[in-house]
C-alpha atoms as a PDB file:
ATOM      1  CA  UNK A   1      -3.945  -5.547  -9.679  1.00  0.00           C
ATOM      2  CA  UNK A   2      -0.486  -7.101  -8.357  1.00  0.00           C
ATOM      3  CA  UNK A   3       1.230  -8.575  -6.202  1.00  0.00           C
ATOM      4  CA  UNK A   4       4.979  -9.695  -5.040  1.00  0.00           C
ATOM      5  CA  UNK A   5       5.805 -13.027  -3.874  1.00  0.00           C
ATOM      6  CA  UNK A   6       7.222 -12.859   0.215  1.00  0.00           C
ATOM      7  CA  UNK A   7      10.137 -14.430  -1.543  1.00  0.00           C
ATOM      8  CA  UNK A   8      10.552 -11.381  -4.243  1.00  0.00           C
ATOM      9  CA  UNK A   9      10.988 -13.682  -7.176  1.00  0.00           C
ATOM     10  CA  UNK A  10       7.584 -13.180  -8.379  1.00  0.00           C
ATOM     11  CA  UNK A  11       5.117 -10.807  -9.703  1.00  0.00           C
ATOM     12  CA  UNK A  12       1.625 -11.620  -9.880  1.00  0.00           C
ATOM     13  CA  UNK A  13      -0.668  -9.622 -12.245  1.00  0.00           C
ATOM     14  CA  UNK A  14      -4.703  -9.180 -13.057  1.00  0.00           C
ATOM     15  CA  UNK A  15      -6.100  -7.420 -15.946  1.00  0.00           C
ATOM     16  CA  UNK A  16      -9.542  -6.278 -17.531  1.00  0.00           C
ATOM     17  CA  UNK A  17      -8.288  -9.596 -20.305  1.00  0.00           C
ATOM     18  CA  UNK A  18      -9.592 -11.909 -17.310  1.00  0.00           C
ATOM     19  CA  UNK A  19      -6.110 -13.129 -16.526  1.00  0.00           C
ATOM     20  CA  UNK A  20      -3.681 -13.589 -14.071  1.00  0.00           C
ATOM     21  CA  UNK A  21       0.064 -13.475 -14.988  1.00  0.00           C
ATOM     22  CA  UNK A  22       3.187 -14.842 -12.897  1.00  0.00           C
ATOM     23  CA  UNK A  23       6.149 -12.949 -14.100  1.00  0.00           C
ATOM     24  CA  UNK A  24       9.822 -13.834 -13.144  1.00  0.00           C
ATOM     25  CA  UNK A  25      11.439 -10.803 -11.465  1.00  0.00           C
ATOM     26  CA  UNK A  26      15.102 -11.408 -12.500  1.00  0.00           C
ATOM     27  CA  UNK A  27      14.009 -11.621 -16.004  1.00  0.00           C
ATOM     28  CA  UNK A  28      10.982 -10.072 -16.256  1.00  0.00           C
ATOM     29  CA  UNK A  29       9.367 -12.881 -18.313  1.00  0.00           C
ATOM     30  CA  UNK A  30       5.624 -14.351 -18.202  1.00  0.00           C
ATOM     31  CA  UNK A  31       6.001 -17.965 -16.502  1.00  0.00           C
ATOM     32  CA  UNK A  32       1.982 -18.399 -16.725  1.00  0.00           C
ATOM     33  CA  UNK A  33      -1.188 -17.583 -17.473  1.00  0.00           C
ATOM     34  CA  UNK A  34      -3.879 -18.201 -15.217  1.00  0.00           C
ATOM     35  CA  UNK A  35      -7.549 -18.541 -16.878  1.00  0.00           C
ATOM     36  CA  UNK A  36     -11.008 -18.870 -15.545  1.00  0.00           C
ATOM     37  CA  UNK A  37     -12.450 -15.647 -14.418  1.00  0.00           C
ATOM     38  CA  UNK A  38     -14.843 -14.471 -16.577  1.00  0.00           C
ATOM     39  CA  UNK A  39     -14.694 -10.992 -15.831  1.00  0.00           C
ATOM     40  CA  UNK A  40     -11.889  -8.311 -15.334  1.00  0.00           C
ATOM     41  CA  UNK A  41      -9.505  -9.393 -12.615  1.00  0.00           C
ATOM     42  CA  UNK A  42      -9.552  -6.700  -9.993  1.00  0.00           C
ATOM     43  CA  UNK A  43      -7.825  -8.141  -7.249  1.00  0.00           C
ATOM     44  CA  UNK A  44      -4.759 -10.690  -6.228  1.00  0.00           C
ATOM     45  CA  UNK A  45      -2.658 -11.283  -3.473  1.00  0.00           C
ATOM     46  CA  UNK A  46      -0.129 -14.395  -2.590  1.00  0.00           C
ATOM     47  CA  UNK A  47      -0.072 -16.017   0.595  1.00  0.00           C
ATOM     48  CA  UNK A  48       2.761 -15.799   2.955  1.00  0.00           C
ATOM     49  CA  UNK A  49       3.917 -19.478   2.061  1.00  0.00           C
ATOM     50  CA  UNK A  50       4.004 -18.949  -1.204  1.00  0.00           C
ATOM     51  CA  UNK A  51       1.955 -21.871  -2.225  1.00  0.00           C
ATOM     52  CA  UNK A  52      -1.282 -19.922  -3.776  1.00  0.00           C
ATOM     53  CA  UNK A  53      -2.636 -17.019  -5.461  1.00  0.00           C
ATOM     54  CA  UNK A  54      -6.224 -15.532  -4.636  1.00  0.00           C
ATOM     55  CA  UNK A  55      -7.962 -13.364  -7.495  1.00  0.00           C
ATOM     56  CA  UNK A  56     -11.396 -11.505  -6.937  1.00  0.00           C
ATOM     57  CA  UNK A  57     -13.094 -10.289  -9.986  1.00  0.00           C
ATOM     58  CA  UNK A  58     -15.913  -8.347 -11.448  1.00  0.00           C
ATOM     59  CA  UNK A  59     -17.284 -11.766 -12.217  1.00  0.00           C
ATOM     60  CA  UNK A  60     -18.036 -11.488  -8.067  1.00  0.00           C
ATOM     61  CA  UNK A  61     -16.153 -14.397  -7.337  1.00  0.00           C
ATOM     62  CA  UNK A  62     -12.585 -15.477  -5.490  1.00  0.00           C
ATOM     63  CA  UNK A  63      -9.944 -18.297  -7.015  1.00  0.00           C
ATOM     64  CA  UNK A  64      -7.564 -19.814  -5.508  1.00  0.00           C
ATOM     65  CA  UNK A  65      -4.725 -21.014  -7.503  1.00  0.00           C
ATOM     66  CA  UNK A  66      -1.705 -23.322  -7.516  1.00  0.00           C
ATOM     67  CA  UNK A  67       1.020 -20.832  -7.775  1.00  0.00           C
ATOM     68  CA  UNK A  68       3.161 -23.717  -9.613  1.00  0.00           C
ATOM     69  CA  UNK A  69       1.245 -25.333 -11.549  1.00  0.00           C
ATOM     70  CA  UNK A  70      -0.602 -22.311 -12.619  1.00  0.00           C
ATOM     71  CA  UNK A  71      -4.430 -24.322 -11.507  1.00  0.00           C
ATOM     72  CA  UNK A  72      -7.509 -23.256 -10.546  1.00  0.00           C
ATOM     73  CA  UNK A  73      -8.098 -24.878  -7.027  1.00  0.00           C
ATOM     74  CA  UNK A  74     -11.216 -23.729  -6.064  1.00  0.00           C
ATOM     75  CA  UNK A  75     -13.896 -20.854  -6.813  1.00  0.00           C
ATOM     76  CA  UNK A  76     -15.748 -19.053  -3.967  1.00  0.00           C
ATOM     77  CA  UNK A  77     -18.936 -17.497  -4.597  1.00  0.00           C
ATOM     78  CA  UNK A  78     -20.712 -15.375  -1.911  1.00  0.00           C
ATOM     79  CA  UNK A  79     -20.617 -12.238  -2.996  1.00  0.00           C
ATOM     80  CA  UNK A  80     -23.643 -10.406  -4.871  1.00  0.00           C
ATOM     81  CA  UNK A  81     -21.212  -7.798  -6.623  1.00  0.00           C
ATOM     82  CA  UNK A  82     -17.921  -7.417  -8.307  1.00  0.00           C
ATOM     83  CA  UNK A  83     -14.402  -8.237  -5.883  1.00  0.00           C
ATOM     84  CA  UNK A  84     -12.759  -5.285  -5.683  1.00  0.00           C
ATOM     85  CA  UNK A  85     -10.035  -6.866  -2.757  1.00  0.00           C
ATOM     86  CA  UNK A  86      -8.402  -9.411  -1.535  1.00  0.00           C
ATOM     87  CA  UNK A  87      -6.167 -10.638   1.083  1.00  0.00           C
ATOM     88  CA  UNK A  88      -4.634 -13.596   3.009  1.00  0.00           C
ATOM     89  CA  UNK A  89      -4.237 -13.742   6.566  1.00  0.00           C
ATOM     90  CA  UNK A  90      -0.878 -14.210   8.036  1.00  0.00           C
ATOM     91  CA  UNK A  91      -1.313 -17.748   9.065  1.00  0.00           C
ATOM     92  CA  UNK A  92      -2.417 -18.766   5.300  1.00  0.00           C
ATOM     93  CA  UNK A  93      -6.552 -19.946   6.732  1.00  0.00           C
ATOM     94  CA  UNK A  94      -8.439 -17.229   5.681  1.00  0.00           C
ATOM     95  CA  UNK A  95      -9.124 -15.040   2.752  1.00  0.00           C
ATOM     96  CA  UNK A  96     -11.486 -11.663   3.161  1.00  0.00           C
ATOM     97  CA  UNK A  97     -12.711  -9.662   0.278  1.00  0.00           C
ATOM     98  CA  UNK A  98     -14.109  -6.725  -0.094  1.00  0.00           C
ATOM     99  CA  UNK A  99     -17.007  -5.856  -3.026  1.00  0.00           C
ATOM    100  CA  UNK A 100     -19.037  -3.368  -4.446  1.00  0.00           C
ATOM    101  CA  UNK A 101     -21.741  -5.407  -2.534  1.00  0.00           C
ATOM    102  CA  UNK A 102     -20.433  -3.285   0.331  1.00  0.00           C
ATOM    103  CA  UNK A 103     -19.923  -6.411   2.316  1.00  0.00           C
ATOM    104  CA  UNK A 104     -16.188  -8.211   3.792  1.00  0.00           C
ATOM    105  CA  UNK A 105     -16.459 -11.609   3.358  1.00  0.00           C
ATOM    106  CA  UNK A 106     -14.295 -14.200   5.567  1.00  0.00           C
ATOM    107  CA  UNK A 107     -13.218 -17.086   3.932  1.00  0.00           C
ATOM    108  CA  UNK A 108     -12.002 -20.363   4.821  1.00  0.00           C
ATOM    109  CA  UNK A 109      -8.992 -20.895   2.349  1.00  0.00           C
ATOM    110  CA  UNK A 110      -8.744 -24.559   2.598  1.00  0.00           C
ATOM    111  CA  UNK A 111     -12.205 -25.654   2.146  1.00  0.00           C
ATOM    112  CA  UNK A 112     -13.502 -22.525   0.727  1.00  0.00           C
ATOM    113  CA  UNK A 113     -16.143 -21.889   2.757  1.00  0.00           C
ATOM    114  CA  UNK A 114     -17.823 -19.102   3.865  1.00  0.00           C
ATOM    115  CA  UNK A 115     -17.023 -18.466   7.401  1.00  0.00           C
ATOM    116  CA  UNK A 116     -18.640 -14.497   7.725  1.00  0.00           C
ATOM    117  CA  UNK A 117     -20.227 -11.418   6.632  1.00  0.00           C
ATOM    118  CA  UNK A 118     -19.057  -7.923   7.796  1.00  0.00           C
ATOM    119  CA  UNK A 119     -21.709  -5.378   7.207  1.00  0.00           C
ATOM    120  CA  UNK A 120     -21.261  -2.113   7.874  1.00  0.00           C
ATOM    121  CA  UNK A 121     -20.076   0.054   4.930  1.00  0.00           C
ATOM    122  CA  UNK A 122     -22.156   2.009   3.084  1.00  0.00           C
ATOM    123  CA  UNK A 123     -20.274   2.251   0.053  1.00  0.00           C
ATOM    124  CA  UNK A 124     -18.192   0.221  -2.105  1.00  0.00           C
ATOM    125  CA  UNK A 125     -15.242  -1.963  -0.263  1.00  0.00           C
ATOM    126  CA  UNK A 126     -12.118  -0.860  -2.586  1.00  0.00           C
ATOM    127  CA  UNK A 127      -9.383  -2.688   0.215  1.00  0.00           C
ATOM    128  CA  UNK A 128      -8.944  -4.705   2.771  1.00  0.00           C
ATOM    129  CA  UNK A 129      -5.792  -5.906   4.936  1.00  0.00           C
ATOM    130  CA  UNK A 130      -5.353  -8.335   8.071  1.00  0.00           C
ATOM    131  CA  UNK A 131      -2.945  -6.818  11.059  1.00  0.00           C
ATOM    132  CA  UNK A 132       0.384  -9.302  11.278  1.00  0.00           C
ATOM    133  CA  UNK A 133      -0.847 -10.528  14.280  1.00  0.00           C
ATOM    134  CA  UNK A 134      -4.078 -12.032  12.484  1.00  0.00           C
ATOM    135  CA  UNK A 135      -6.628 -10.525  14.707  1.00  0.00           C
ATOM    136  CA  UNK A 136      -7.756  -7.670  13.106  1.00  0.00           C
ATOM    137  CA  UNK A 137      -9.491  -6.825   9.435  1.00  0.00           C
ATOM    138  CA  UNK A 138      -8.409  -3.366   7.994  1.00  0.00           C
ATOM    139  CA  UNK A 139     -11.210  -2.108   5.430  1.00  0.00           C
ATOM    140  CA  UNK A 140     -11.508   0.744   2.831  1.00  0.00           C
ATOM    141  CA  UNK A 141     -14.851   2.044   1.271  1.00  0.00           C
ATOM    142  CA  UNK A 142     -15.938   4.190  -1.231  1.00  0.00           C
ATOM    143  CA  UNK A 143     -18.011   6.249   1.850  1.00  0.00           C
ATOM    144  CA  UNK A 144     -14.821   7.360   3.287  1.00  0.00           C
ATOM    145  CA  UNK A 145     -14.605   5.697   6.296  1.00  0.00           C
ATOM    146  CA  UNK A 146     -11.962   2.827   7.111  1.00  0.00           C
ATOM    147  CA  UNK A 147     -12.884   0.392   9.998  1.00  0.00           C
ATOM    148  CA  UNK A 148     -11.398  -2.267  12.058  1.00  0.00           C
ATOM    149  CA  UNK A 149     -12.953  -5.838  11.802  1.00  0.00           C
ATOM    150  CA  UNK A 150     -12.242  -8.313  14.891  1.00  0.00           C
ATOM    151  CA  UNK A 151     -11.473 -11.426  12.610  1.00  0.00           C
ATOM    152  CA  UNK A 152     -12.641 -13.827  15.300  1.00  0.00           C
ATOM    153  CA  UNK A 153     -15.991 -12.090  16.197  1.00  0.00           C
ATOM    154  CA  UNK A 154     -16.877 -10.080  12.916  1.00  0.00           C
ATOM    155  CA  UNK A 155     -17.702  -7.440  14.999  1.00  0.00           C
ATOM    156  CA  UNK A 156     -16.711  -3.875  14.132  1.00  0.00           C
ATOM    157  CA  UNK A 157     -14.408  -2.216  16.856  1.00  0.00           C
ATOM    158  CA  UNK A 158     -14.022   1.172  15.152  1.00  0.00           C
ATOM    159  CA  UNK A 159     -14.647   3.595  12.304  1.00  0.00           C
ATOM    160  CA  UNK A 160     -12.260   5.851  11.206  1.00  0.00           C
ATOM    161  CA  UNK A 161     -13.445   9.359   9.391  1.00  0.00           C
ATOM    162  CA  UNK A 162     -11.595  12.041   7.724  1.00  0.00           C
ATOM    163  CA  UNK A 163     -11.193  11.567   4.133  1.00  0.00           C
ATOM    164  CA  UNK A 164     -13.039  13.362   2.057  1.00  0.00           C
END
């Protein structure tokens, strides 16, 4: 898994060793290592500020990190399987995940809570993205369909089919 600071001077990294690397971009050397997953790390992104990293792992939770200091801030737990995505909205309050559990979880990134569960996959949830405008959750399964999440409501305003 990585990721690229919104500032381009850093590369985030997660690996089947459990850990999360911040690598300098100019020089491509390791500034940290991030520990406390205790699983492969399958999943990070940064949010927009800057400020934090958020992991997902086969361990089937989400961390959120100090992307300075290098710190675990919190752990979310929710999910019954592994956390195959990530991602932040654009205003920096919410996480969602995807997971093998076939569910999109809504987080709230400063408390860590909870906030919703999407259902509607049948498969695996490999991806997820938020629209720039916030409103909207992009998702990716394993049962070839990608659908489009109202983040206020939850609800599911379309499916879209034609992989195969």
């Amino acid at each position: 898994a990585v990721a690229v600071t919104r500032d381009g001077k850093h590369i985030v990294s997660g690996s089947d060793d459990k850990t999360i690397k911040v690598w300098n971009l100019d020089t491509g050397k390791e500034e940290r290592s991030l520990e406390g997953h205790t699983s492969s790390v399958l999943a990070v992104a940064v949010t927009r500020d800057g400020k934090h990293i958020v992991s997902g792992s086969r361990d089937k939770t989400i961390k959120v990190w100090n992307l300075d200091t290098g710190k675990e801030e919190r752990s979310l737990e929710g999910h019954t399987d592994s956390v195959w995505a990530v991602a932040v909205t654009p205003d920096g309050k919410h996480i969602v995940s995807g997971s093998d559990d076939k569910t999109i979880k809504v987080w709230n990134l400063d408390t860590g809570k909870e906030e919703r569960s999407l259902e509607g996959h049948t498969g695996r949830v490999c991806a997820v993205a938020v629209t720039p405008d916030g409103k909207h959750i992009v998702s990716g399964s394993d049962d070839k369909t990608i659908k489009v999440w109202n983040l206020d409501t939850g609800k599911e305003e379309r499916s879209l089919e034609g992989h195969t």
